[in-house]
N, C-alpha and C. Protein backbone atom coordinates (compact mmCIF):
# COMPACT_ATOMS: atom_id res chain seq x y z
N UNK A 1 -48.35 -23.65 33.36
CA UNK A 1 -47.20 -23.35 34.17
C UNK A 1 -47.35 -24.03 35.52
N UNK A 2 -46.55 -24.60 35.92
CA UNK A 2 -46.19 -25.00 37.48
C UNK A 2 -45.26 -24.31 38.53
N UNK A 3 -45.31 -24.56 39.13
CA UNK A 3 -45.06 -24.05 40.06
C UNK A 3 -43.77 -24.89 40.89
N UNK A 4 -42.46 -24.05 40.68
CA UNK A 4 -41.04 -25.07 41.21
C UNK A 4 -40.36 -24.23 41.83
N UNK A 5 -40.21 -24.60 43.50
CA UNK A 5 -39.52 -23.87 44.42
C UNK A 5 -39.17 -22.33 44.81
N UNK A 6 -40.95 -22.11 44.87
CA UNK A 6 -41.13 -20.62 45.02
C UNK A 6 -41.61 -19.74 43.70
N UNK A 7 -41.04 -20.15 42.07
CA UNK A 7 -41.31 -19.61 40.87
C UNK A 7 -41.90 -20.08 40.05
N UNK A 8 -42.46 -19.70 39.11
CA UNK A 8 -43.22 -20.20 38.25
C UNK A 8 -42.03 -20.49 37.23
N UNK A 9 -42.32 -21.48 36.49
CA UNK A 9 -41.56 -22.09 35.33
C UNK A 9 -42.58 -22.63 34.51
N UNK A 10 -42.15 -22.80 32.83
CA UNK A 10 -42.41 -23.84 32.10
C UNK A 10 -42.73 -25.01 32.38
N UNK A 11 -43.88 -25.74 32.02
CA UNK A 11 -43.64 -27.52 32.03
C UNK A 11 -42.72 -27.56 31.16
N UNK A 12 -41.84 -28.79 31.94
CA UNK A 12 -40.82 -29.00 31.42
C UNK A 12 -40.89 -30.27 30.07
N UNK A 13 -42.03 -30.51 29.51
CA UNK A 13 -41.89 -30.52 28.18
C UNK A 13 -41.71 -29.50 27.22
N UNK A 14 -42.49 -28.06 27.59
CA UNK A 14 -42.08 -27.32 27.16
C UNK A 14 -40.77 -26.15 26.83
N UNK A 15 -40.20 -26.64 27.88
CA UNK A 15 -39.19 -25.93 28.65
C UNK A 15 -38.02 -25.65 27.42
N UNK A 16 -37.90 -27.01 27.00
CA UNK A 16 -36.60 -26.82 26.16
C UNK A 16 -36.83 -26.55 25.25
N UNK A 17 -37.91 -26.16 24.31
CA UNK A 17 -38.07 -26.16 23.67
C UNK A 17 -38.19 -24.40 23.49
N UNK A 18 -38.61 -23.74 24.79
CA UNK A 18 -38.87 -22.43 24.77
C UNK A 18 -37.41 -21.85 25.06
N UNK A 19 -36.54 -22.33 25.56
CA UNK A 19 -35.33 -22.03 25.91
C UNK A 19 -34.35 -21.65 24.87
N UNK A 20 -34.60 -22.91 23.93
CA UNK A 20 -33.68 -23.06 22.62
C UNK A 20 -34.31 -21.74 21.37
N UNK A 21 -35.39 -21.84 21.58
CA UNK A 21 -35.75 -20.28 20.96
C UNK A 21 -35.55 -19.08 21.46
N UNK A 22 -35.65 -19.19 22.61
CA UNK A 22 -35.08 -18.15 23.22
C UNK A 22 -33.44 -17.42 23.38
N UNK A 23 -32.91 -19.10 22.88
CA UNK A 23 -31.34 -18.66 22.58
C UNK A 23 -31.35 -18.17 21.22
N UNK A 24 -31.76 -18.90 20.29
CA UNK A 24 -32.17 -18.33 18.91
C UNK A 24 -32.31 -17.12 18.91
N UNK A 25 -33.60 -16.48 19.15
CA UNK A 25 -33.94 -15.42 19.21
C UNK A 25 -32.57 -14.02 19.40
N UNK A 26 -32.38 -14.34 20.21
CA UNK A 26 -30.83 -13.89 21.18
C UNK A 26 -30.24 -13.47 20.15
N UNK A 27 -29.69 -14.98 19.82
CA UNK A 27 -28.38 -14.69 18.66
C UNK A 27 -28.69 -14.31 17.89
N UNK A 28 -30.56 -14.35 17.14
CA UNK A 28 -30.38 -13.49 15.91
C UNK A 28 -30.40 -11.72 16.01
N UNK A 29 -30.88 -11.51 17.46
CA UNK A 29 -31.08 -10.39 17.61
C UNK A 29 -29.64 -9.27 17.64
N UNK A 30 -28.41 -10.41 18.37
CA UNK A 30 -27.29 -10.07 18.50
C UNK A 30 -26.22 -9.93 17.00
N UNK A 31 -26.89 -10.78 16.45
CA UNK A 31 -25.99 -10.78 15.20
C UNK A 31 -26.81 -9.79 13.89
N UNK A 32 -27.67 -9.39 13.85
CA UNK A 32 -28.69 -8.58 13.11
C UNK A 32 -28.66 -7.02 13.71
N UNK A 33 -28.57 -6.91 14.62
CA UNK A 33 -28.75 -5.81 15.61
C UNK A 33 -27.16 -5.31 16.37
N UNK A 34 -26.48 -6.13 16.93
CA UNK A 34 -25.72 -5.99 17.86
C UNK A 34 -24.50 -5.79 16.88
N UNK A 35 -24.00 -6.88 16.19
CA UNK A 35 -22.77 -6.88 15.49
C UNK A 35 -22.58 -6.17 14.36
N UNK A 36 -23.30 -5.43 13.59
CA UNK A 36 -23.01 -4.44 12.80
C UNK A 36 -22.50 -3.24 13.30
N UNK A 37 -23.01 -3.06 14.74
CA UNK A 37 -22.93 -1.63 15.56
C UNK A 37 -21.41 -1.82 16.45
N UNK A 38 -21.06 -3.55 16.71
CA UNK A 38 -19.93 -2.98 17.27
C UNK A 38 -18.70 -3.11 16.14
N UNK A 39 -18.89 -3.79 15.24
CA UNK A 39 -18.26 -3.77 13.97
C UNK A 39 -17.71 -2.52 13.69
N UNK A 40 -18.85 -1.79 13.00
CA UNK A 40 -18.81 -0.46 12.78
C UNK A 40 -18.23 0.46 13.61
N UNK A 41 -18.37 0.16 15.21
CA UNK A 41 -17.51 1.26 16.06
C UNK A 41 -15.87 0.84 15.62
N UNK A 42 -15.51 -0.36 15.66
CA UNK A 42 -14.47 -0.76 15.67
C UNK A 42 -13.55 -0.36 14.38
N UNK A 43 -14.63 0.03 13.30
CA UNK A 43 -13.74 -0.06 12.26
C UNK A 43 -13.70 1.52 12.08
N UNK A 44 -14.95 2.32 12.98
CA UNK A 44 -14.25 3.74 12.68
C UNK A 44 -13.11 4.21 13.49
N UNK A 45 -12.82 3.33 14.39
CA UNK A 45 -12.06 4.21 15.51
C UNK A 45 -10.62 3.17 15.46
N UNK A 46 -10.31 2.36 14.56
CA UNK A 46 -9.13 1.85 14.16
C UNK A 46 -8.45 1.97 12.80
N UNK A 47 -7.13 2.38 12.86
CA UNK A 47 -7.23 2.39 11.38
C UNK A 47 -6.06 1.34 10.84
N UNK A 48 -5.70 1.36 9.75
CA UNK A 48 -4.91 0.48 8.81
C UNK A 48 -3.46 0.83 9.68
N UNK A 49 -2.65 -0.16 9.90
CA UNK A 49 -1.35 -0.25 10.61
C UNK A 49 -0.35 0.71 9.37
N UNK A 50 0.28 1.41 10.25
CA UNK A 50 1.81 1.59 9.00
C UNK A 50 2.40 0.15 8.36
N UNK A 51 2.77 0.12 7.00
CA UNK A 51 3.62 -0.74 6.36
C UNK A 51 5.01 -1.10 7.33
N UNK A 52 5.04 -2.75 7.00
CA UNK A 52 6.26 -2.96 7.50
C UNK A 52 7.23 -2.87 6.83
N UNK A 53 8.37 -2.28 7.44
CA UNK A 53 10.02 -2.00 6.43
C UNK A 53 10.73 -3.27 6.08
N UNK A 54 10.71 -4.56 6.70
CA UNK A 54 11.22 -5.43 5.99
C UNK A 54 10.14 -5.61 4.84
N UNK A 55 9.09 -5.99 4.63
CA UNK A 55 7.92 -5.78 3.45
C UNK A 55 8.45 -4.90 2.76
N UNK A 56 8.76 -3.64 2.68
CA UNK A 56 9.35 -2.48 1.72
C UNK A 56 10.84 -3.21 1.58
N UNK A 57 11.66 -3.78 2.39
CA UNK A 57 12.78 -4.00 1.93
C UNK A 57 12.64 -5.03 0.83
N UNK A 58 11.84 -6.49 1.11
CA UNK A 58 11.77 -7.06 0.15
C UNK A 58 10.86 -6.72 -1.10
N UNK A 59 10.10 -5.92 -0.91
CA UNK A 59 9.44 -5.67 -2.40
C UNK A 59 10.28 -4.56 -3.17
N UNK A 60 11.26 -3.48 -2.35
CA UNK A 60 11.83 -2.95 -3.45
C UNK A 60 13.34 -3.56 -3.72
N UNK A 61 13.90 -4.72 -2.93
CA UNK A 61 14.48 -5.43 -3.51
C UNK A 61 14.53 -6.12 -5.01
N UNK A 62 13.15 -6.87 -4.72
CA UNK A 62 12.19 -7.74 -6.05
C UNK A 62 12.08 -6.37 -6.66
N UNK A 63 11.35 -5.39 -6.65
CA UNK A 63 10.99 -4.86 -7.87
C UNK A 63 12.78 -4.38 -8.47
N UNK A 64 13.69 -4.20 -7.79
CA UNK A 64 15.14 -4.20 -8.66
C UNK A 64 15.40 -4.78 -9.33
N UNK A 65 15.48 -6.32 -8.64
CA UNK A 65 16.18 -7.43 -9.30
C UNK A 65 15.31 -7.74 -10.67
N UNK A 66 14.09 -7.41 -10.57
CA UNK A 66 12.96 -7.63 -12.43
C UNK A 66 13.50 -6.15 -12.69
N UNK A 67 13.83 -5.28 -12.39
CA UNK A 67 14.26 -4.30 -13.34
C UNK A 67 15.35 -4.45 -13.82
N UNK A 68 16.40 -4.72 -13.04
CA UNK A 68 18.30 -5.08 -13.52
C UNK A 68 18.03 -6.24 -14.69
N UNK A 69 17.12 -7.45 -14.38
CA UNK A 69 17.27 -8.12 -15.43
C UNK A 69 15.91 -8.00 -16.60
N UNK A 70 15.58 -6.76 -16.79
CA UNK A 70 14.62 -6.36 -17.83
C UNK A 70 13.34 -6.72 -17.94
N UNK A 71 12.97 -7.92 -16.75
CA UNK A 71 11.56 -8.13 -15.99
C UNK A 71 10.78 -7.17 -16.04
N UNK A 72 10.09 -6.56 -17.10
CA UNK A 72 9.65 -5.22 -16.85
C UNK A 72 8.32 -5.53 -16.66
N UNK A 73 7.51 -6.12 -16.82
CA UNK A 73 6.59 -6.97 -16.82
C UNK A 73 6.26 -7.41 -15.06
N UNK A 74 7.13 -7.94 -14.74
CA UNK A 74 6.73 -8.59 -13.58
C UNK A 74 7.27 -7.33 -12.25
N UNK A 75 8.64 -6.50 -12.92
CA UNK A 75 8.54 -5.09 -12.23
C UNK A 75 7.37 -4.43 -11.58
N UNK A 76 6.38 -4.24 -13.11
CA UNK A 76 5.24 -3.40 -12.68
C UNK A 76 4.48 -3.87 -11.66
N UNK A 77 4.28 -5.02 -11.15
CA UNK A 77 3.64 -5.76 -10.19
C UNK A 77 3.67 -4.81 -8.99
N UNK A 78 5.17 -4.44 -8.46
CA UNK A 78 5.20 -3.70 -7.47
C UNK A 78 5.00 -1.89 -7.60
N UNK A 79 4.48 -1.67 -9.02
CA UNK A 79 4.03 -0.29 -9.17
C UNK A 79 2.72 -0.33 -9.19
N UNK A 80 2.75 0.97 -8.42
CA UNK A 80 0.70 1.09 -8.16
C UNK A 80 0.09 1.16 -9.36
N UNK A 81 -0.77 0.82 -9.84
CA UNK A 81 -1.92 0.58 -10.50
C UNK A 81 -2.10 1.97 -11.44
N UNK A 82 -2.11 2.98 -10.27
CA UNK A 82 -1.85 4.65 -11.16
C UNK A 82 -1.24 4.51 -11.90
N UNK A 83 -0.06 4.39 -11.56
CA UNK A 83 1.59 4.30 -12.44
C UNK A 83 1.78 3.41 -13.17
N UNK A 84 1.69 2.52 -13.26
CA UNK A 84 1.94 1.08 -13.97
C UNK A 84 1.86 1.30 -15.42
N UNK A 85 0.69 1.82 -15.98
CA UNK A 85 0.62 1.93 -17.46
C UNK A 85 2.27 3.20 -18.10
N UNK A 86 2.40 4.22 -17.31
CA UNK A 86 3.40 4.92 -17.69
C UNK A 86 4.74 4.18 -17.37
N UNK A 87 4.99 3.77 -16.42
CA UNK A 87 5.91 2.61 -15.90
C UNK A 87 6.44 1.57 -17.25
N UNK A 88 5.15 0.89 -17.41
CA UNK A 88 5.68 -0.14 -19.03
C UNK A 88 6.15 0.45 -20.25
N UNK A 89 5.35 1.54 -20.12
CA UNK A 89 5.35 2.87 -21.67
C UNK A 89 7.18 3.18 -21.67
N UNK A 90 7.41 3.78 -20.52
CA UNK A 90 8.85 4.43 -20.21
C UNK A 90 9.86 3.08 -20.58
N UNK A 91 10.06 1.72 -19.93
CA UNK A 91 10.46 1.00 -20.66
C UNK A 91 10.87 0.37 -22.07
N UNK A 92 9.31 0.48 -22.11
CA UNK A 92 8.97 0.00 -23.53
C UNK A 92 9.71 1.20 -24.70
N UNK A 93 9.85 2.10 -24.45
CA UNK A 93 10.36 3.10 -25.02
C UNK A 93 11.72 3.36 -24.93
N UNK A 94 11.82 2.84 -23.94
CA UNK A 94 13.73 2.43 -23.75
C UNK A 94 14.21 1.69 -25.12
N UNK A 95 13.41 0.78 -24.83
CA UNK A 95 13.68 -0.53 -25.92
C UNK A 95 14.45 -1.08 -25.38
N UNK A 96 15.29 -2.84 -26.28
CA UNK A 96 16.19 -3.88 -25.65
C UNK A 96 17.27 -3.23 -25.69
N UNK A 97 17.80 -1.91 -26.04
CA UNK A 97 19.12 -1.15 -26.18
C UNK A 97 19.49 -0.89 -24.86
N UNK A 98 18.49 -0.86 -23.99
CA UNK A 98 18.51 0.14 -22.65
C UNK A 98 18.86 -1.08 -21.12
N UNK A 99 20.02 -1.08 -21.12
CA UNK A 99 20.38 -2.06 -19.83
C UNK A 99 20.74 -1.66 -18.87
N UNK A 100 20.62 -2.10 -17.80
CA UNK A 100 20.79 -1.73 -16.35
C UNK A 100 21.46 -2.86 -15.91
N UNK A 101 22.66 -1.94 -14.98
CA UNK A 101 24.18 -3.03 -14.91
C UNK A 101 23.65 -3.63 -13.26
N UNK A 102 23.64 -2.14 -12.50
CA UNK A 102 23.58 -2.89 -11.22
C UNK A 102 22.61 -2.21 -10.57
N UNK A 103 21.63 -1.96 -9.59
CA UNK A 103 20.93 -0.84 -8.58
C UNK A 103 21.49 -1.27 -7.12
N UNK A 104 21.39 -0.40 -6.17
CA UNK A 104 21.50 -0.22 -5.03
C UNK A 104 20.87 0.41 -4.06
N UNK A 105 20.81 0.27 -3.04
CA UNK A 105 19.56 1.22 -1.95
C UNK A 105 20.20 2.18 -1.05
N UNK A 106 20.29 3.38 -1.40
CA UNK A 106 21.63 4.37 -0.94
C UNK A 106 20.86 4.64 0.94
N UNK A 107 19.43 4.79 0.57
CA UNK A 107 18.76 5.75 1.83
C UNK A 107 17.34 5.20 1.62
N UNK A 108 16.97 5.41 2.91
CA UNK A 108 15.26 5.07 3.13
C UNK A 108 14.53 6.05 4.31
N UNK A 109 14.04 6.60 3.77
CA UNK A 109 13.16 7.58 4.91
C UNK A 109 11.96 7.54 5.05
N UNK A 110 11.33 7.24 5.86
CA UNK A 110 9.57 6.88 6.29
C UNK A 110 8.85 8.13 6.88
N UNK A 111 7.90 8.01 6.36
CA UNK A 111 6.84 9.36 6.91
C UNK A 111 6.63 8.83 8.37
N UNK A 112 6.33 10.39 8.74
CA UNK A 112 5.83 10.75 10.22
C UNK A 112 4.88 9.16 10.63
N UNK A 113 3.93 8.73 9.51
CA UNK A 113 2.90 8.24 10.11
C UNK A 113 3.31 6.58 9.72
N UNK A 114 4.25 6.41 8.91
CA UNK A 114 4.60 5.06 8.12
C UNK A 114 4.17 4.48 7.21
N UNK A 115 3.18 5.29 6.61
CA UNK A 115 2.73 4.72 5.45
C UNK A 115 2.92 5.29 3.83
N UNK A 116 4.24 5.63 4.03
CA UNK A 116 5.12 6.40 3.00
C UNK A 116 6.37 6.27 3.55
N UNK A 117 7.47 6.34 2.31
CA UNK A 117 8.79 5.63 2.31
C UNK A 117 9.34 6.23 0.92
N UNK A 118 10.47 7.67 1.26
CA UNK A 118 11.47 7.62 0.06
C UNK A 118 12.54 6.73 -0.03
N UNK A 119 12.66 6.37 -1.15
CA UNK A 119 14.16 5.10 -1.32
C UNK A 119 15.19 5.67 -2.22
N UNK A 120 15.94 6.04 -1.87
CA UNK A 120 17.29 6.69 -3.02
C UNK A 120 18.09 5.79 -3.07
N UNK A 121 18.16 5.42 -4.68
CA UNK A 121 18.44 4.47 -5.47
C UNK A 121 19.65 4.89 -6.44
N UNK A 122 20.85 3.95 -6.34
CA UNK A 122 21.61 4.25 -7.21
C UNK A 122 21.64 3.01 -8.30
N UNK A 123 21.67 4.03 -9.79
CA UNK A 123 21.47 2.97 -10.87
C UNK A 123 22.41 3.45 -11.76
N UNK A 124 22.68 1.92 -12.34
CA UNK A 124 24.10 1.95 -13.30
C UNK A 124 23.82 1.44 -14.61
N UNK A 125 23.77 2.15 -15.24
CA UNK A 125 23.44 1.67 -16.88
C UNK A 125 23.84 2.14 -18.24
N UNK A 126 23.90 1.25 -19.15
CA UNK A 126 23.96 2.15 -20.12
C UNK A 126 23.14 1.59 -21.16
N UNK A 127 23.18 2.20 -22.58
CA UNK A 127 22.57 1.92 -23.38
C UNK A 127 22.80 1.50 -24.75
N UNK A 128 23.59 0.90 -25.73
CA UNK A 128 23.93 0.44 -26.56
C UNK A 128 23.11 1.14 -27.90
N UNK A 129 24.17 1.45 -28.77
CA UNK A 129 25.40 1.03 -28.90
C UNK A 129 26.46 1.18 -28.18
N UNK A 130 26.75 2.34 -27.61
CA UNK A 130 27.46 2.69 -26.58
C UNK A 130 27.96 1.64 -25.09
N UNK A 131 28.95 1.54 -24.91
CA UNK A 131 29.28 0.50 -23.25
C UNK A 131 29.25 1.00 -22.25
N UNK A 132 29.40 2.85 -22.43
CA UNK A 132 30.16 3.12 -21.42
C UNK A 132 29.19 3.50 -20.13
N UNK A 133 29.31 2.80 -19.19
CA UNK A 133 28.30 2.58 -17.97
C UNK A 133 27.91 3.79 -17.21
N UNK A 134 26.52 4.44 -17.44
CA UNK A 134 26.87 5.88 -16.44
C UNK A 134 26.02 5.37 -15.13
N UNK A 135 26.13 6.67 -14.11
CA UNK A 135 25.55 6.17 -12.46
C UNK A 135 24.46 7.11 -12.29
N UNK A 136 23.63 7.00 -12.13
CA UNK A 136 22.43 7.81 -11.97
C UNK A 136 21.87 7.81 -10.33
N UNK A 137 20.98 8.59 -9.57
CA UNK A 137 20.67 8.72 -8.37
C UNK A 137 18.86 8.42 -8.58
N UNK A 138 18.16 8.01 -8.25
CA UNK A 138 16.60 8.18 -7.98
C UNK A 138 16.06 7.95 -6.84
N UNK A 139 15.00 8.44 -7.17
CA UNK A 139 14.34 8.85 -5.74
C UNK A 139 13.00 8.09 -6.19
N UNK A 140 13.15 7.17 -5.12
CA UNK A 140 11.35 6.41 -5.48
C UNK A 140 10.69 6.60 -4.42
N UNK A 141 9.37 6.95 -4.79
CA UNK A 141 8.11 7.20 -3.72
C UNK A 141 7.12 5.92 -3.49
N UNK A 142 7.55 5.03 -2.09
CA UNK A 142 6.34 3.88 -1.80
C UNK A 142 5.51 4.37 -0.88
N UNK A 143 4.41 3.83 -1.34
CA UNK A 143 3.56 4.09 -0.35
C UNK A 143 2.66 2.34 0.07
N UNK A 144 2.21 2.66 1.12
CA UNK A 144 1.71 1.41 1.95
C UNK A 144 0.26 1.69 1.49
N UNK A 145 -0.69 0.43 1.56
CA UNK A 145 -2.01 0.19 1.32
C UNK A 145 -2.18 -0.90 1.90
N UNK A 146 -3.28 -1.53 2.40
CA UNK A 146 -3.96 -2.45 3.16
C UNK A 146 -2.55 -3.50 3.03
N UNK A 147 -1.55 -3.13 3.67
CA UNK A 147 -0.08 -4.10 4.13
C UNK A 147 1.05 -4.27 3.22
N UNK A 148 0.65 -3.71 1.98
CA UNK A 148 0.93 -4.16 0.74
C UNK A 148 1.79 -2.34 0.45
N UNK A 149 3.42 -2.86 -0.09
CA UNK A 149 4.01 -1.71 -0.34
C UNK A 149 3.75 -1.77 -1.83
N UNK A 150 4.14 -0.18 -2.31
CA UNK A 150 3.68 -0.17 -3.93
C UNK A 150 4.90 0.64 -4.02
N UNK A 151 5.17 0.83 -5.17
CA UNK A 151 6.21 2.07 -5.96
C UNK A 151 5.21 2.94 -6.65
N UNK A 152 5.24 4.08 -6.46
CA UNK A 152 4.21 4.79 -6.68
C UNK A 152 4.48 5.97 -7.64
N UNK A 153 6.04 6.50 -7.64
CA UNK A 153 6.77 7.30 -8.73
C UNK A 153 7.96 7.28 -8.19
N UNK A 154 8.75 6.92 -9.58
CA UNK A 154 10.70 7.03 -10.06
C UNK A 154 10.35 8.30 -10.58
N UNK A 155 11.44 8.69 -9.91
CA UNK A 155 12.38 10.64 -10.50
C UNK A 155 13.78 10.33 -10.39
N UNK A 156 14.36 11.00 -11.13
CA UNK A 156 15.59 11.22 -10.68
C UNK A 156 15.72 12.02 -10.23
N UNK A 157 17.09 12.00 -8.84
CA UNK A 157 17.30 12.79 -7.95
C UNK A 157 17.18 14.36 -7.74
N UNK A 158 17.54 14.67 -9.29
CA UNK A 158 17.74 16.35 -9.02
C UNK A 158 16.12 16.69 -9.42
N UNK A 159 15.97 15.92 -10.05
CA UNK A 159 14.22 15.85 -10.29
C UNK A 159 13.26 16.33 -9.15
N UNK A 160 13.62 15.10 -8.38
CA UNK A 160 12.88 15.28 -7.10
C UNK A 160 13.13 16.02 -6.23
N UNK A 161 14.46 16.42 -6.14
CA UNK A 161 14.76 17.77 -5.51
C UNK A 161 14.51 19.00 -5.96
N UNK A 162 13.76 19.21 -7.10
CA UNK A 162 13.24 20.53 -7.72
C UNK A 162 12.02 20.58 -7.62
N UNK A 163 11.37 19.36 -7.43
CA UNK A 163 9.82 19.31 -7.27
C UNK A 163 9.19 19.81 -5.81
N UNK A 164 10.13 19.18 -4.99
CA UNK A 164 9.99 19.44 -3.65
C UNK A 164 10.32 20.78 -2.72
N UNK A 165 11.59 21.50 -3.64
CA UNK A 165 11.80 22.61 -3.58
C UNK A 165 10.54 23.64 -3.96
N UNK A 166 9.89 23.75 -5.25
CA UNK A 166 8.68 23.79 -5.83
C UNK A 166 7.48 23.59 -4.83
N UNK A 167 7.25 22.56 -4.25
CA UNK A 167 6.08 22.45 -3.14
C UNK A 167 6.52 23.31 -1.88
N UNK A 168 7.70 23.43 -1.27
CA UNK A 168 7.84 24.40 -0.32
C UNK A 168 7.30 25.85 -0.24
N UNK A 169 8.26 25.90 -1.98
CA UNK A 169 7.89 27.57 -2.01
C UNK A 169 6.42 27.98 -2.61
N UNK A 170 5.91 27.00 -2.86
CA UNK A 170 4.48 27.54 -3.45
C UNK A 170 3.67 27.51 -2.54
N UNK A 171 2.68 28.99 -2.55
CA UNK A 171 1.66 29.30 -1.56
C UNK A 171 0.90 28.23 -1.10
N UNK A 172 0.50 28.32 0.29
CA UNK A 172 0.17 27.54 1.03
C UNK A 172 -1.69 26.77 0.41
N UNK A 173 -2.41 27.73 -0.41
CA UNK A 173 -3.74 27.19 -1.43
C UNK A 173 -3.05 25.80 -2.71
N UNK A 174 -1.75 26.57 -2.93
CA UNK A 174 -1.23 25.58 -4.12
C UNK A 174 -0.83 24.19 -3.29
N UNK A 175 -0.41 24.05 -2.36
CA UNK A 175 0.09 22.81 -2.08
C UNK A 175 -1.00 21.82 -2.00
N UNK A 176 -2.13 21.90 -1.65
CA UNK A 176 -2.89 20.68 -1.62
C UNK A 176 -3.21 19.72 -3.06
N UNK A 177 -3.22 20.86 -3.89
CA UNK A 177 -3.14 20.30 -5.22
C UNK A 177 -2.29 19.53 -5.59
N UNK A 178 -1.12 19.88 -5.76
CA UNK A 178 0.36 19.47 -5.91
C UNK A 178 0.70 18.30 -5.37
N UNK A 179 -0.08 17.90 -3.86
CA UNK A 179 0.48 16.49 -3.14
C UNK A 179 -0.53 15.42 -3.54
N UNK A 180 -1.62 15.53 -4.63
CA UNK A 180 -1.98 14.80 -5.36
C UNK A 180 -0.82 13.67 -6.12
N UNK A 181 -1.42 12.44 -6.14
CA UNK A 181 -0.49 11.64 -7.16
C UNK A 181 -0.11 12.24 -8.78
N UNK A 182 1.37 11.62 -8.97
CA UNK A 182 1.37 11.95 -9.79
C UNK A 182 1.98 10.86 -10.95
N UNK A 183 0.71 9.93 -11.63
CA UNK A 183 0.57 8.61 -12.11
C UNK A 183 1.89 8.76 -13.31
N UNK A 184 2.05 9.69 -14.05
CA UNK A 184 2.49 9.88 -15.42
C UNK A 184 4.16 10.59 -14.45
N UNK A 185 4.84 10.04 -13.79
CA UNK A 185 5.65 10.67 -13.43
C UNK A 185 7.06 10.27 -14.16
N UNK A 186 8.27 10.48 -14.37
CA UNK A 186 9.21 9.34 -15.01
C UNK A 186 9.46 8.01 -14.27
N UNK A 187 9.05 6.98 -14.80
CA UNK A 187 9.26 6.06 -13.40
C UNK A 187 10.58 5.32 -14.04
């Protein structure tokens, strides 16, 4: 060591060489040590954004327009993963008899927190042999996941208004059960 303007330092052959490890050192200590911990603060104390409503507008747009034209297949895309297998079943069980003339988006209501969305849906169909076109009301339940809207259960209207009636009046132990998904729903 020498001696440079009052302090001791490195010879400066050595110098850079102790420096550049010393930055090393640093960064591995910072990235091994440091960045998991502020990572981790960050990811407990932030959470997933509410879904955006144009995102819900266009995905339950798309999931209409593959249902009106019998896309049932590419429908399920926008049904959650729960649902999806009962979703194709309910179709598939329709059979090619079962057509849908027109849908429409009557109402949209978003949870307190935004990451839920009822859509009341008016649908016009009928089923052959028969022409004669009837109008039906449903009530679809989306819910939001890492940005991504899903359809999560089709009821029809009076459906869903008996279910929900049903969760009101049932004791306050029964409801937690009840707001479980419900995969096998009519979709």
């Amino acid at each position: 060591m020498s001696k440079v303007s009052g302090r001791w330092a490195a010879p400066a052959k050595a110098g850079a060489g102790v420096r550049v490890w010393m930055w090393a050192l640093a960064l591995v200590m910072l990235l091994a040590g440091g960045l998991p911990l502020v990572t981790g603060c960050s990811a407990a104390q932030t959470r997933e954004k509410p879904g955006d409503p144009v995102a819900l507008e266009m995905s339950a747009r798309n999931f209409h327009k593959n249902l009106r034209w019998a896309r049932y297949e590419e429908a399920s895309q926008a049904v959650h993963e729960a649902a999806r297998e009962a979703f194709l079943g309910r179709y598939e069980e329709l059979g090619e008899d079962f057509r849908v003339v027109d849908l429409a988006l009557r109402k949209v209501e978003f949870s307190d927190d935004g990451f839920e969305a009822l859509i009341e849906v008016e649908q016009e169909w009928y089923e052959l042999p028969e022409t004669t076109v009837r109008q039906e009301r449903f009530v679809e339940r989306w819910v939001s996941e890492e940005g991504r809207w899903w359809m999560r259960e089709r009821l029809p209207r009076d459906e869903h208004r008996a279910r929900e009636k049903e969760k009101r009046e049932a004791p306050q132990e029964d409801t937690a059960a009840q707001d479980g998904p419900a995969p096998d729903a009519a979709l």
